[in-house]
N, C-alpha and C. Protein backbone atom coordinates (compact mmCIF):
# COMPACT_ATOMS: atom_id res chain seq x y z
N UNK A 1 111.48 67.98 107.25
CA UNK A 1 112.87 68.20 106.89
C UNK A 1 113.13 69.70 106.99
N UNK A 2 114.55 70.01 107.47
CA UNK A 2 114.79 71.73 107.41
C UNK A 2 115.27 71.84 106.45
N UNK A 3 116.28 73.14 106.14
CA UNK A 3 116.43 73.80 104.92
C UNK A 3 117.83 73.33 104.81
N UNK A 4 119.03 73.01 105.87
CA UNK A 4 120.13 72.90 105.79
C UNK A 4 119.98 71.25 105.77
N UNK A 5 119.28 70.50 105.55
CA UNK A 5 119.16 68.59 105.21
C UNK A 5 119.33 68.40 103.81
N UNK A 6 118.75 69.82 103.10
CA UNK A 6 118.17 69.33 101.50
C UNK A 6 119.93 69.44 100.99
N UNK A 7 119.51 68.63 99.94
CA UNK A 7 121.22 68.07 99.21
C UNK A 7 121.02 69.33 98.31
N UNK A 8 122.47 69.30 97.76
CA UNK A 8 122.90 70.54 96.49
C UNK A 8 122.05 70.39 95.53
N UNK A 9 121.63 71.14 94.58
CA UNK A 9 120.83 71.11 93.48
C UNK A 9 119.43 70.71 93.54
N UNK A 10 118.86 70.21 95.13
CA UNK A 10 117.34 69.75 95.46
C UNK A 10 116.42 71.29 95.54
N UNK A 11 115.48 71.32 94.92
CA UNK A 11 114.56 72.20 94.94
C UNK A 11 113.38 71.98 96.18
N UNK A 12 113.00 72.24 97.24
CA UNK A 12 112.19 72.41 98.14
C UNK A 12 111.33 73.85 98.25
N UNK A 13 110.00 73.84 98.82
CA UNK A 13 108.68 74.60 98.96
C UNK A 13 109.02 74.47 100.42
N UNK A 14 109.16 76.08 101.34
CA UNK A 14 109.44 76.13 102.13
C UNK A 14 107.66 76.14 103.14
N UNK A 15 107.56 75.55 104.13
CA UNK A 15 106.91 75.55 104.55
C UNK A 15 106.40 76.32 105.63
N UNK A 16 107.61 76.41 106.76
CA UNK A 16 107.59 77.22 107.87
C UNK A 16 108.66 78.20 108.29
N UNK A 17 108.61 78.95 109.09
CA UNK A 17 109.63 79.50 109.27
C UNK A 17 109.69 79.72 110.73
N UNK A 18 110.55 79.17 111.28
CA UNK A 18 111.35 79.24 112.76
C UNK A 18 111.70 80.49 113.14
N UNK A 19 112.24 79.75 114.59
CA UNK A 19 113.32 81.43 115.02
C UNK A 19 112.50 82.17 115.80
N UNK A 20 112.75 82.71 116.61
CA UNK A 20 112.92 83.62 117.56
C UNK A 20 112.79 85.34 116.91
N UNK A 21 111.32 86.26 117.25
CA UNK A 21 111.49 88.05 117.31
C UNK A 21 112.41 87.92 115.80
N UNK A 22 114.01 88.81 116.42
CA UNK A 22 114.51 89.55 115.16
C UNK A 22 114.86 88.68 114.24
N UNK A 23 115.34 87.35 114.51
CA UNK A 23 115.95 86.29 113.35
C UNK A 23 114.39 85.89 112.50
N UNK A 24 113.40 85.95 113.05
CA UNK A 24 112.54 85.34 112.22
C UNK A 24 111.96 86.18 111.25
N UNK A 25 112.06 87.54 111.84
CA UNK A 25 111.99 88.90 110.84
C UNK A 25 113.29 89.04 109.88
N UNK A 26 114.04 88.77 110.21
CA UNK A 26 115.28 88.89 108.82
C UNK A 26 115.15 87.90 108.07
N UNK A 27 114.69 86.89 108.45
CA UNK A 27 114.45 85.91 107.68
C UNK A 27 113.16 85.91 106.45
N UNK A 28 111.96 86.59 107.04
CA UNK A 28 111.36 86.49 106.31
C UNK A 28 111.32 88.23 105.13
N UNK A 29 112.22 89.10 105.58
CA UNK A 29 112.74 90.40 105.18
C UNK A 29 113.52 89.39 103.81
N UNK A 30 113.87 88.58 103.92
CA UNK A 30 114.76 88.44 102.83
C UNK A 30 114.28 87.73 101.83
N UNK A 31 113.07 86.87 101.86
CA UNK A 31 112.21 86.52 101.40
C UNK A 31 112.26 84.66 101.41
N UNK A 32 112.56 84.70 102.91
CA UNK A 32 112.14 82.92 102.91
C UNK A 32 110.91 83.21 103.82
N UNK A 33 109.87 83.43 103.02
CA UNK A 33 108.41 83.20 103.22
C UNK A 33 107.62 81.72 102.44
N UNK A 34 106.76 81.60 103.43
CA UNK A 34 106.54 79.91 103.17
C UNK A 34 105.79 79.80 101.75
N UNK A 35 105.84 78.71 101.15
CA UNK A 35 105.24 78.23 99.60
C UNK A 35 106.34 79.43 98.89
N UNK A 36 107.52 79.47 99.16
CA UNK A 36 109.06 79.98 98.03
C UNK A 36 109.25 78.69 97.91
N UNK A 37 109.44 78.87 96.50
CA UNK A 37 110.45 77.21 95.91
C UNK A 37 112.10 77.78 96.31
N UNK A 38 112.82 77.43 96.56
CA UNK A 38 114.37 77.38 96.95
C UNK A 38 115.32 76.25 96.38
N UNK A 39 115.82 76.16 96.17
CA UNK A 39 117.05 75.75 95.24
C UNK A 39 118.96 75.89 96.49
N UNK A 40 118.98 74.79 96.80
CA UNK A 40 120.24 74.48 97.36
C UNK A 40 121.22 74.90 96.36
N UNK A 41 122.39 75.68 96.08
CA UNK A 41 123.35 75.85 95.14
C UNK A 41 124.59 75.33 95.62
N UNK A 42 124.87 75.56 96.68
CA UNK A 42 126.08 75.21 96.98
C UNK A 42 126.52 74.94 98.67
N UNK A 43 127.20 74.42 99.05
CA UNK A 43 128.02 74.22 100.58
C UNK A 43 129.11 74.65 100.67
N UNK A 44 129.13 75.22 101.84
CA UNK A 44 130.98 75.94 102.00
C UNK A 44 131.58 74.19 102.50
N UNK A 45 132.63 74.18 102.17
CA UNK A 45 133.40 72.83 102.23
C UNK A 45 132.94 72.59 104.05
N UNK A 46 133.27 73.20 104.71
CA UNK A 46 133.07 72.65 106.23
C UNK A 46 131.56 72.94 106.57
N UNK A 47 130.63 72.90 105.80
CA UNK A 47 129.21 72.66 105.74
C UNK A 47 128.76 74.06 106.18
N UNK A 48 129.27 74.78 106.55
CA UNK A 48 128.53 76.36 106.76
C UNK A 48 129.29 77.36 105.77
N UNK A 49 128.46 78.43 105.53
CA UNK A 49 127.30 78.36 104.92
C UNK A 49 126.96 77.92 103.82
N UNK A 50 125.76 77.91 103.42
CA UNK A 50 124.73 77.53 102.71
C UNK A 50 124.66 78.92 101.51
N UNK A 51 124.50 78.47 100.20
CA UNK A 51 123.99 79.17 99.36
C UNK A 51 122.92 78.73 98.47
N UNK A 52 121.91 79.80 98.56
CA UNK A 52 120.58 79.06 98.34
C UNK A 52 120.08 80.00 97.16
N UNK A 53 119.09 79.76 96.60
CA UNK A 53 118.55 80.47 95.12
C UNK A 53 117.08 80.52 95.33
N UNK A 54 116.94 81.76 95.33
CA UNK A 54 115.24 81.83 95.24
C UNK A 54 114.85 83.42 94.91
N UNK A 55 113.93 83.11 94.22
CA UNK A 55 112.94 84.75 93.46
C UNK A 55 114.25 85.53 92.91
N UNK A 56 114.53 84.22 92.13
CA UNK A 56 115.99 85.32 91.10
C UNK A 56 117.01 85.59 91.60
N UNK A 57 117.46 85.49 92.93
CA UNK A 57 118.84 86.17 93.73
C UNK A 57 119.53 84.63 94.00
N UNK A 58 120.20 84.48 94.66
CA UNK A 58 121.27 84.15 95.67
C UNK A 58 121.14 84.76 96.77
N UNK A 59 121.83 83.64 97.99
CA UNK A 59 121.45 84.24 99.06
C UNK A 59 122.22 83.11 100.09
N UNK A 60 123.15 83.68 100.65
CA UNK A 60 123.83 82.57 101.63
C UNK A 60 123.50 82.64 102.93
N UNK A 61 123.23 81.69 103.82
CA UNK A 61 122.52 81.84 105.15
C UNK A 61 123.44 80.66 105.96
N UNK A 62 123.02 81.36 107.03
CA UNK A 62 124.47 80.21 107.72
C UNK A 62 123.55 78.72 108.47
N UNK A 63 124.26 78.00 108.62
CA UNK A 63 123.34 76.33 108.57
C UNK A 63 122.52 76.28 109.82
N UNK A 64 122.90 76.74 110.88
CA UNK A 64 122.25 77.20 111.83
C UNK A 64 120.88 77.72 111.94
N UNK A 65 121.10 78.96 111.00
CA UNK A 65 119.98 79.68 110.39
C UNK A 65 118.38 78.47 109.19
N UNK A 66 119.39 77.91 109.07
CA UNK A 66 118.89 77.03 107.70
C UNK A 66 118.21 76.21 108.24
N UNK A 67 118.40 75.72 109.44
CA UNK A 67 117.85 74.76 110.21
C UNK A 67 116.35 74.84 110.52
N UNK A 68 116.31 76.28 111.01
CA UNK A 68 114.98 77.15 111.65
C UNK A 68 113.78 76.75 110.38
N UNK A 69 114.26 76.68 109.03
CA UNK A 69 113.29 76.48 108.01
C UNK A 69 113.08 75.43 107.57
N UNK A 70 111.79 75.27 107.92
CA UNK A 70 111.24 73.68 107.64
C UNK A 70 110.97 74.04 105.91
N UNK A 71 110.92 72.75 105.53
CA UNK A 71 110.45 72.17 103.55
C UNK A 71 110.17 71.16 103.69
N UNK A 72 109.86 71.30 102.28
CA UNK A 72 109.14 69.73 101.58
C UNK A 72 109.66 69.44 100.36
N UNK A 73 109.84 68.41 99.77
CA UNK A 73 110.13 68.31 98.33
C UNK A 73 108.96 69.08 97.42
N UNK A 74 109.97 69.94 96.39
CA UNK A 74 108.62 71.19 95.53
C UNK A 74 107.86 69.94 94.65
């Protein structure tokens, strides 16, 4: 399962991380590095973006992006 499947309020253990050079470096710059628990918070009404919760912050990523990151139920 990726990161943009998990429903609102589901907690997932990220497993992998996708993407291509610079996207896979911002990605993991921001701290979706694998075994983070993550927390779905919210959906923009037309399904992009994504606001997600992890290591204390918030953090909105666009669904596209969300996709690239594989999980598991935590």
């Amino acid at each position: 399962m990726t990161l943009d499947q998990a429903a609102i309020g589901e907690e997932v253990k990220i497993t992998k991380v996708g993407g291509d050079g610079e996207l896979r470096c911002r990605l993991l710059d921001m701290g979706l590095i694998p075994k983070t628990i993550v927390r779905v918070q919210k959906v923009a009404p037309m399904g992009d973006p994504i606001e997600i919760h992890l290591r204390g912050y918030a953090l909105t990523i666009r669904k596209e992006d969300a996709g690239k990151i594989e999980v598991m139920s935590a």
